[in-house]
N, C-alpha and C. Protein backbone atom coordinates (compact mmCIF):
# COMPACT_ATOMS: atom_id res chain seq x y z
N UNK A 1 96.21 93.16 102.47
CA UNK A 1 96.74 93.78 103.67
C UNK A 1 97.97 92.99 104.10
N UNK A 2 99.00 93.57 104.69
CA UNK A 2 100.27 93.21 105.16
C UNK A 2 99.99 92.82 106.09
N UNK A 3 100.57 91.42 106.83
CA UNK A 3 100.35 90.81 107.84
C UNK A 3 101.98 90.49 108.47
N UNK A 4 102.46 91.41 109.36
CA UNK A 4 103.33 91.00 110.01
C UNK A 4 103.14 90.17 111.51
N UNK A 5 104.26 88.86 111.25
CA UNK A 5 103.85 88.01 112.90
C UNK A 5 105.28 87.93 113.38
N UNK A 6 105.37 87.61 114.52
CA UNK A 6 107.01 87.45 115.04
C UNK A 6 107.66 86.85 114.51
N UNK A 7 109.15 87.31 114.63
CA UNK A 7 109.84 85.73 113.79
C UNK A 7 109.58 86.35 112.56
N UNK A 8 109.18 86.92 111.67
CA UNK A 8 109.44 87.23 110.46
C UNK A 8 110.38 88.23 109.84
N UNK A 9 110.91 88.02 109.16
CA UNK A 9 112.36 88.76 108.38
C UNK A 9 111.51 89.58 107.52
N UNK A 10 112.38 90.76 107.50
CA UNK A 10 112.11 91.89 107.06
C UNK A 10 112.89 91.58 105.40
N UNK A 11 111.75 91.85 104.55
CA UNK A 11 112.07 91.65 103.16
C UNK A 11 112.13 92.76 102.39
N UNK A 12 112.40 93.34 100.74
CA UNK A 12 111.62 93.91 100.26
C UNK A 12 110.66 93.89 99.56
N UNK A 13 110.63 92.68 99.18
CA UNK A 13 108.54 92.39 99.36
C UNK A 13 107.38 92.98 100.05
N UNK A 14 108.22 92.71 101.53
CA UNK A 14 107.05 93.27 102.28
C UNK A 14 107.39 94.27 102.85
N UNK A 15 108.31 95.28 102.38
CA UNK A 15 108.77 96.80 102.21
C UNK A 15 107.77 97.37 101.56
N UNK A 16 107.64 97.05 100.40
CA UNK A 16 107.06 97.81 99.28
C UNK A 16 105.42 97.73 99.32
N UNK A 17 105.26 96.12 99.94
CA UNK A 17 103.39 96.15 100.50
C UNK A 17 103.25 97.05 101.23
N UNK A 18 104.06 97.27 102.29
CA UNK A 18 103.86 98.44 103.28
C UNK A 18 103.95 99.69 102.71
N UNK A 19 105.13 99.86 102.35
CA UNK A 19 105.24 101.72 101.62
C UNK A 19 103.65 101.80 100.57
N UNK A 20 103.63 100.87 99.44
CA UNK A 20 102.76 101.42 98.37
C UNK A 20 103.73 101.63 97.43
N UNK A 21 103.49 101.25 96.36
CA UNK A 21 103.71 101.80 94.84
C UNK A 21 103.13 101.87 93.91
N UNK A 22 103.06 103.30 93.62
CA UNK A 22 102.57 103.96 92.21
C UNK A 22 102.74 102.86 91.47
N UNK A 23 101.40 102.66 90.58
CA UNK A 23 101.13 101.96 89.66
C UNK A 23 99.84 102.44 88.46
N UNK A 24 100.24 102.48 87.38
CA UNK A 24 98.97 102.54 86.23
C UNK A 24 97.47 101.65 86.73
N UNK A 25 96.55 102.33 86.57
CA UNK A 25 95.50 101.88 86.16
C UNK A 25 94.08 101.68 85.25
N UNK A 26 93.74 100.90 84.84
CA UNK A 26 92.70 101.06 83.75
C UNK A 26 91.52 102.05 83.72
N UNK A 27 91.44 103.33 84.19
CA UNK A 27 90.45 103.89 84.35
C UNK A 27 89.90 104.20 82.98
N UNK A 28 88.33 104.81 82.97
CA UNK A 28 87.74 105.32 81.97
C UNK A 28 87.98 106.81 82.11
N UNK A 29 87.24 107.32 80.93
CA UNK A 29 87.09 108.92 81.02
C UNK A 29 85.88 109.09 80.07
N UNK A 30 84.25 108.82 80.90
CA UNK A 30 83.20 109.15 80.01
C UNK A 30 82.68 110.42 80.06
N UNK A 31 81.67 110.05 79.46
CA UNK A 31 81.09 111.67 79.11
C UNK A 31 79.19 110.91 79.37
N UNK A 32 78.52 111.89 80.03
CA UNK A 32 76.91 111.27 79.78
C UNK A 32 76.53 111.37 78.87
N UNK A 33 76.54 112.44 77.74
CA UNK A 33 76.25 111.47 76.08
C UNK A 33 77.12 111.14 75.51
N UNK A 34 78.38 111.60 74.91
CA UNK A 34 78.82 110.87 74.11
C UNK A 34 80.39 110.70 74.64
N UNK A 35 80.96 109.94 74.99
CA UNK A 35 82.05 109.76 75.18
C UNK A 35 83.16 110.46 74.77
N UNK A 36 84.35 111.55 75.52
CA UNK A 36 85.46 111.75 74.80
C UNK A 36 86.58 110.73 74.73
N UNK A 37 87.45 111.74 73.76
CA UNK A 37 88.90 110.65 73.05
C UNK A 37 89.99 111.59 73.20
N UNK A 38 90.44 110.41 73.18
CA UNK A 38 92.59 111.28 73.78
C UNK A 38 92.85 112.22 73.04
N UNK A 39 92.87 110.98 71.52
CA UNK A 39 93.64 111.59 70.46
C UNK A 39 95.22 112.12 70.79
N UNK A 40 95.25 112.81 70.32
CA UNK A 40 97.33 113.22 70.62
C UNK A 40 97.40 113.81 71.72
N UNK A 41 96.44 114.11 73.13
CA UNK A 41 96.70 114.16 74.14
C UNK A 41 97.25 113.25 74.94
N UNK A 42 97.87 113.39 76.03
CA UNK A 42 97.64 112.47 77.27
C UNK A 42 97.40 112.47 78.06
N UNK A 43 96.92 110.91 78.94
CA UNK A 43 95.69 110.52 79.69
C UNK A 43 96.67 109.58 80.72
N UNK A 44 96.51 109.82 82.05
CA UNK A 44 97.08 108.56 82.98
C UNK A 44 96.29 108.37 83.89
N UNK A 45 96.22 107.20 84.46
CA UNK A 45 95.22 106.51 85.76
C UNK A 45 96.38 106.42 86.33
N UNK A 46 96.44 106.48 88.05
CA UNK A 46 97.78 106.17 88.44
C UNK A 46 96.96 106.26 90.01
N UNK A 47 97.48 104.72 90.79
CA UNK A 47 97.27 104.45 92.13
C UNK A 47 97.97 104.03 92.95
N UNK A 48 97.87 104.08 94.63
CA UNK A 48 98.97 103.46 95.44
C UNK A 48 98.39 103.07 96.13
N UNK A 49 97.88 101.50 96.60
CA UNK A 49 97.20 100.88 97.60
C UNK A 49 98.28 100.96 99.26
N UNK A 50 97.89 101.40 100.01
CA UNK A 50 98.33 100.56 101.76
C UNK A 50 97.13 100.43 102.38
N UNK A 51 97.10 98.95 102.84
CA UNK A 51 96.01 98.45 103.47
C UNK A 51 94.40 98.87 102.72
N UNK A 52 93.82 99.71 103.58
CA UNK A 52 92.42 99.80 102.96
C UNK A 52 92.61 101.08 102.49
N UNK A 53 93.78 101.80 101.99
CA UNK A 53 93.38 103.30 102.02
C UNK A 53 94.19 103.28 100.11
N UNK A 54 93.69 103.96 99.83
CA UNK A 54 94.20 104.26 98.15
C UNK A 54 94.12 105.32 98.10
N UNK A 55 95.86 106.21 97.47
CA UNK A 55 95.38 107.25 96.89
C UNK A 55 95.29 107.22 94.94
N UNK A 56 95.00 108.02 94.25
CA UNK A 56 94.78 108.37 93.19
C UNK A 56 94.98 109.23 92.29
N UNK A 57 95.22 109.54 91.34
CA UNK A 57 95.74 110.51 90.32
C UNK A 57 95.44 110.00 89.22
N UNK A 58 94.65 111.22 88.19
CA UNK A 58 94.26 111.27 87.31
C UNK A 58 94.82 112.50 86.52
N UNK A 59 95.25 112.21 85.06
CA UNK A 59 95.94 113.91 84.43
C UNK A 59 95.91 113.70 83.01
N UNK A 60 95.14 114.60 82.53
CA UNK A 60 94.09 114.86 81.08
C UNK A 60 95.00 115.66 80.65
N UNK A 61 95.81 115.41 79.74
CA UNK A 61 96.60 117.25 78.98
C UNK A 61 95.91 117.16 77.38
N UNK A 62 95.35 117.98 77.17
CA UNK A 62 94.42 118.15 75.58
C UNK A 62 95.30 118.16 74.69
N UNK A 63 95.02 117.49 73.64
CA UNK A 63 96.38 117.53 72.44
C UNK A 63 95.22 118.20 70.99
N UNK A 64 95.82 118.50 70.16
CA UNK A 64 94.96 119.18 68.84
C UNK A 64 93.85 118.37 68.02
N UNK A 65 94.11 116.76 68.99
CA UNK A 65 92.82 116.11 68.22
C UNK A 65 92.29 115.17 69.23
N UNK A 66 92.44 115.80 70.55
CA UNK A 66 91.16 115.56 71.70
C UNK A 66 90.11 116.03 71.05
N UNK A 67 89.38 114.81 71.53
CA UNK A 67 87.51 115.31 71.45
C UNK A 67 86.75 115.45 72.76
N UNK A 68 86.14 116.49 72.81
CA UNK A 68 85.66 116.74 74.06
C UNK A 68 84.52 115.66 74.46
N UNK A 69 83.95 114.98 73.57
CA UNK A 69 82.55 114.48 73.45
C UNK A 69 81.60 115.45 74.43
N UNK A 70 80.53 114.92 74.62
CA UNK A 70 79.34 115.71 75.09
C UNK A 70 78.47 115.32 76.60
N UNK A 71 78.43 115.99 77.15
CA UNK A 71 78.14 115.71 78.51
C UNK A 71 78.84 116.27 79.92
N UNK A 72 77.94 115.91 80.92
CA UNK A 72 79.03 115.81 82.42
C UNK A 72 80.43 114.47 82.34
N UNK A 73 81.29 114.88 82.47
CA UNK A 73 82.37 113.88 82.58
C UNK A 73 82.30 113.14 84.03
N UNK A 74 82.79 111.75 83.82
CA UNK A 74 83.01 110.85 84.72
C UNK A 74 84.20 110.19 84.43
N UNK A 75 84.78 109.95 85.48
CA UNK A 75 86.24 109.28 85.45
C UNK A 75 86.64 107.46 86.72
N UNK A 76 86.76 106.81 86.02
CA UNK A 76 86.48 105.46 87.08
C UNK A 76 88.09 105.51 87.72
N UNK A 77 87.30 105.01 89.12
CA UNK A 77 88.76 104.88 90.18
C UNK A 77 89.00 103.30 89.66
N UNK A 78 89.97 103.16 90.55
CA UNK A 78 90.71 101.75 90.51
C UNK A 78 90.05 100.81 91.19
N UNK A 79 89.45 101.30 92.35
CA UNK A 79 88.50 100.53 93.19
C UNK A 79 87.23 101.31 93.72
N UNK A 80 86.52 101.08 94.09
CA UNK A 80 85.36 101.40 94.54
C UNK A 80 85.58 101.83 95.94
N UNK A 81 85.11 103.46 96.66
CA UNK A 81 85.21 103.63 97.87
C UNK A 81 84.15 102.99 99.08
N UNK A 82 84.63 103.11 100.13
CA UNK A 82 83.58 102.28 101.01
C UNK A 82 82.68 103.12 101.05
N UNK A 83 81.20 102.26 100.96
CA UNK A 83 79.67 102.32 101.32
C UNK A 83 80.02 102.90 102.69
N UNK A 84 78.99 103.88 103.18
CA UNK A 84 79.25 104.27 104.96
C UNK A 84 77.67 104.43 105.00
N UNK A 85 76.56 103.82 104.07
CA UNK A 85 75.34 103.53 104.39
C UNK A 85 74.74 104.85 104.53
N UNK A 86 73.05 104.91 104.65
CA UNK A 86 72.60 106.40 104.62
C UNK A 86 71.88 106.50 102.97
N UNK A 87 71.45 107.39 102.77
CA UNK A 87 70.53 107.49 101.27
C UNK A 87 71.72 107.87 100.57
N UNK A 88 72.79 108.72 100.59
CA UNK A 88 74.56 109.11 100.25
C UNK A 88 74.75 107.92 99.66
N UNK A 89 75.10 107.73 97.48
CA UNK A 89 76.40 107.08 97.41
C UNK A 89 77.49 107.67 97.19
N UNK A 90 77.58 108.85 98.08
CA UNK A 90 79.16 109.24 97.96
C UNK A 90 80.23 108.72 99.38
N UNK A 91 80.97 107.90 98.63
CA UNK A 91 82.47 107.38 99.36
C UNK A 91 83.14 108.76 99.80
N UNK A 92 83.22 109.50 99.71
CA UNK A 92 84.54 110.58 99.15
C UNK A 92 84.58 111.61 98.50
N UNK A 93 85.73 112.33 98.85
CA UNK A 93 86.15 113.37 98.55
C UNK A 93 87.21 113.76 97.82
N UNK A 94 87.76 114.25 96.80
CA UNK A 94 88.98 115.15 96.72
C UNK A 94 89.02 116.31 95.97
N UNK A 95 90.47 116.58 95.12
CA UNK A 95 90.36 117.56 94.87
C UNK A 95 90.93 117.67 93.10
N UNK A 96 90.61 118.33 92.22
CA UNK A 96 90.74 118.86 90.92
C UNK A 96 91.50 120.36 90.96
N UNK A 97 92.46 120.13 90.08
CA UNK A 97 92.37 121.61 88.84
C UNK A 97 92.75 121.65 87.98
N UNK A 98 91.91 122.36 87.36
CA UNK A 98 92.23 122.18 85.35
C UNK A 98 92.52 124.04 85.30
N UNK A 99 93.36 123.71 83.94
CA UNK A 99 93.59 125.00 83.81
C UNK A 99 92.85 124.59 81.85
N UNK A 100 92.04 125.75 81.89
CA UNK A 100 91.03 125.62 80.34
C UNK A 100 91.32 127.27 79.89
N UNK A 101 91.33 126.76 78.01
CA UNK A 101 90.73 128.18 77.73
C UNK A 101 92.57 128.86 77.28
N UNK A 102 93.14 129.24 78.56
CA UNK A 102 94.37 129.84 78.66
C UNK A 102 95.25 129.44 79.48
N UNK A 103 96.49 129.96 79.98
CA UNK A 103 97.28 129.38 81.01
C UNK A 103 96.48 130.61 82.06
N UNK A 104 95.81 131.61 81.67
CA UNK A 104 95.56 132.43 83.32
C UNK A 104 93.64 131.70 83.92
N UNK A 105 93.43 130.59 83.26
CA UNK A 105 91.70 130.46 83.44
C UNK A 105 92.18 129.02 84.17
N UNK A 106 92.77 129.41 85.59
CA UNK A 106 92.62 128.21 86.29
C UNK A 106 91.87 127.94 87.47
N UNK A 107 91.20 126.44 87.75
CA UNK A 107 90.16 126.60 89.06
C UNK A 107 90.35 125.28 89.54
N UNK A 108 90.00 125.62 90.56
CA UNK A 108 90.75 124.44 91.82
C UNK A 108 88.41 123.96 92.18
N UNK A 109 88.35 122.29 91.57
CA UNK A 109 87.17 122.01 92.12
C UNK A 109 86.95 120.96 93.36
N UNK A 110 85.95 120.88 93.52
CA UNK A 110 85.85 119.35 94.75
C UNK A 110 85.45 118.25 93.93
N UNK A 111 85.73 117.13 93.97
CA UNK A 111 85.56 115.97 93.13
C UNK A 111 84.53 115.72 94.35
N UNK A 112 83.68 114.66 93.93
CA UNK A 112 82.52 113.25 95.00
C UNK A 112 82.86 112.24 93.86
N UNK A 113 83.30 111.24 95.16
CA UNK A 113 83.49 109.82 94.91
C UNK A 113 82.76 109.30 95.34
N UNK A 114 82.09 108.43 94.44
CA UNK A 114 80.52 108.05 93.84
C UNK A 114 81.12 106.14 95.12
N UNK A 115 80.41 105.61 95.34
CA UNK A 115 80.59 104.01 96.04
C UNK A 115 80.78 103.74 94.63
N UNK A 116 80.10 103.70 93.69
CA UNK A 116 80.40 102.75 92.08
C UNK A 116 81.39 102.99 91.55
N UNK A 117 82.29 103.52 92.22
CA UNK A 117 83.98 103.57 91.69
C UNK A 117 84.02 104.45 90.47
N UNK A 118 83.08 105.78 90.48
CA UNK A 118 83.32 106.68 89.82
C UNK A 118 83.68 108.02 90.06
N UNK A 119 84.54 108.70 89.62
CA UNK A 119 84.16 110.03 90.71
C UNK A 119 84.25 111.19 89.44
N UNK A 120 83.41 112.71 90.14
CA UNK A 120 82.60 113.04 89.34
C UNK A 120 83.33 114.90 89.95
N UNK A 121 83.67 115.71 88.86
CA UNK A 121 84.39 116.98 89.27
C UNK A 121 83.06 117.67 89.18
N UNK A 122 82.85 117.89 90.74
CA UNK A 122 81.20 118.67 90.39
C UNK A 122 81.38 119.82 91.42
N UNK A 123 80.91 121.16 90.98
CA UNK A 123 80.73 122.40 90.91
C UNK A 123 79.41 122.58 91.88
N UNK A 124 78.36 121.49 91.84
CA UNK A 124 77.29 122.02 92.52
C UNK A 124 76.27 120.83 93.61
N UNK A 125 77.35 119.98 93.30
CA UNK A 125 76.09 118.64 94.36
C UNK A 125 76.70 117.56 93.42
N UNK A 126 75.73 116.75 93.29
CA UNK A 126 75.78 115.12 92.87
C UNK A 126 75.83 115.23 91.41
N UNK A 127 74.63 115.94 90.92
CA UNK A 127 74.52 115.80 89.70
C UNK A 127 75.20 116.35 88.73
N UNK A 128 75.51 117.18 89.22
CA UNK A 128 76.23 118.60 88.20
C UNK A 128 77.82 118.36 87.92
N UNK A 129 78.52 118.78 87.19
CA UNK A 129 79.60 118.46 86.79
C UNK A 129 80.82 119.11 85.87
N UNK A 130 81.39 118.93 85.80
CA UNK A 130 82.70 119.57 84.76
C UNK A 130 82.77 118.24 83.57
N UNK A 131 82.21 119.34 82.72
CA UNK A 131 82.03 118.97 81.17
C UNK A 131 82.54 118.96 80.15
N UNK A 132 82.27 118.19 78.71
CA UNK A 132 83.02 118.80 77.57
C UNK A 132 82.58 119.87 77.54
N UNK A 133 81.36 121.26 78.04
CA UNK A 133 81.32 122.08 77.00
C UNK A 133 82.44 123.01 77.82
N UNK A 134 83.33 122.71 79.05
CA UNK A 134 84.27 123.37 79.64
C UNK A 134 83.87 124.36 80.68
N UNK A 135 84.28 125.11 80.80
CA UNK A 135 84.05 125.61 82.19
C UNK A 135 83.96 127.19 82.17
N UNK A 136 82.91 128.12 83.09
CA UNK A 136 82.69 129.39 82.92
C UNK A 136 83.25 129.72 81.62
N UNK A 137 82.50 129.46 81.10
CA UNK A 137 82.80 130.13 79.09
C UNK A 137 84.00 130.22 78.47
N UNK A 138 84.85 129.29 79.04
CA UNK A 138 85.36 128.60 78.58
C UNK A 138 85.64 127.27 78.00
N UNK A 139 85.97 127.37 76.46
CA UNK A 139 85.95 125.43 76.17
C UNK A 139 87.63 124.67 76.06
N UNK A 140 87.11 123.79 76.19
CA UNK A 140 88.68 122.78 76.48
C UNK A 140 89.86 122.99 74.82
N UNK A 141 90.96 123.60 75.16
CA UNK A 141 91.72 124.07 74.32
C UNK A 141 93.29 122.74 73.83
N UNK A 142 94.09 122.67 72.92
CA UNK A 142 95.34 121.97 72.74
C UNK A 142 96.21 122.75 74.48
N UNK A 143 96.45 121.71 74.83
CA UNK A 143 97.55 122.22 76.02
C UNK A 143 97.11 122.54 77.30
N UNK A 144 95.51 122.42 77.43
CA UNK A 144 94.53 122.42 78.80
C UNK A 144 94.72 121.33 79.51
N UNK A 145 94.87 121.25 80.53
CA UNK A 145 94.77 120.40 81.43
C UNK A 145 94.12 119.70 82.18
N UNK A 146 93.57 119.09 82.94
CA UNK A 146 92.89 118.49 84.75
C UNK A 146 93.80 117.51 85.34
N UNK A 147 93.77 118.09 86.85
CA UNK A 147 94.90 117.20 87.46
C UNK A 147 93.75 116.87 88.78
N UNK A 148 93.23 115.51 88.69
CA UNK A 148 92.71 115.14 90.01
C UNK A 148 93.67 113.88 90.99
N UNK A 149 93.33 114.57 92.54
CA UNK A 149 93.90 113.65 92.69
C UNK A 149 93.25 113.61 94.12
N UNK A 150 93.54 112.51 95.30
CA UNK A 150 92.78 111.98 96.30
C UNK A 150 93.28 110.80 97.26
N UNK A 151 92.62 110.64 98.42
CA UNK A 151 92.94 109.72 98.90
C UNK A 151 91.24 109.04 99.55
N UNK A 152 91.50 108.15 99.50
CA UNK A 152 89.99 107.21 100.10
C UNK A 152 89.56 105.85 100.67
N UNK A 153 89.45 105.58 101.31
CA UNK A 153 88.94 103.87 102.07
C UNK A 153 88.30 103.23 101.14
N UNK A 154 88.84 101.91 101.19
CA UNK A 154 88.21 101.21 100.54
C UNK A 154 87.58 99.59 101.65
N UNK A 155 86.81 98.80 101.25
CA UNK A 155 86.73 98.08 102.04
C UNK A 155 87.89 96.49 102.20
């Protein structure tokens, strides 16, 4: 956190603590059984810390030797959202859309951001999820997309 006191000169150091800058981050992209792979797609983690608040962006584009692997997909944030206590480990909220299948099979979902710094594109509650086997009968194609992205407290 930026700590301004009197008497202090305005830098761009502490410009840029204040604004935030986009930066890469190490996220995963699992699957509950078997893990997918890039392959000749691309994959970015991308975050902007101010103070306790982070936003986030995540963007999957399928290339001809993505593997979907098998399962509900999970995707790790950069940090973990704040605990707000209660039987709930969901931190958070945002928002997804992938376009699968074709350029006209697109859907806008709600992500839950898990406290364990995971967050999960789910269709129906906690458990449920957007998967390799893809979405309303559709499966993940070369040139498909997901674009999540969010903002959330952290502690």
């Amino acid at each position: 956190m930026v700590q301004w006191l009197a008497g202090m000169r305005t830098t761009a150091e502490r410009l840029r603590e204040t604004a935030g800058v986009w930066q890469d981050y190490g996220g995963a992209w699992t699957a509950s059984t078997t893990n997918p792979s890039i392959g000749n797609g691309a994959l970015a983690f991308r975050y902007m810390q101010i103070g306790s608040t982070i936003e986030f962006m995540v963007r999957i584009v399928w290339g001809s030797t993505t593997s979907d692997g098998d399962g509900t997909y999970d995707f790790g944030l950069p940090a973990a959202p704040k605990a707000y206590g209660g039987s709930s480990n969901i931190g958070g909220t945002a928002t997804c859309i992938i376009e699968i299948g074709s350029a006209t099979n697109r859907y806008s979902f709600g992500v839950l951001l898990y406290n364990t710094g995971l967050v999960r594109v789910a269709d129906d509650g906690e458990t449920s999820g957007l998967s390799a086997g893809g979405w309303d009968g559709h499966g993940w194609e070369d040139g498909n997309f997901l674009l999540m992205s969010g903002r959330y407290e952290v502690d």
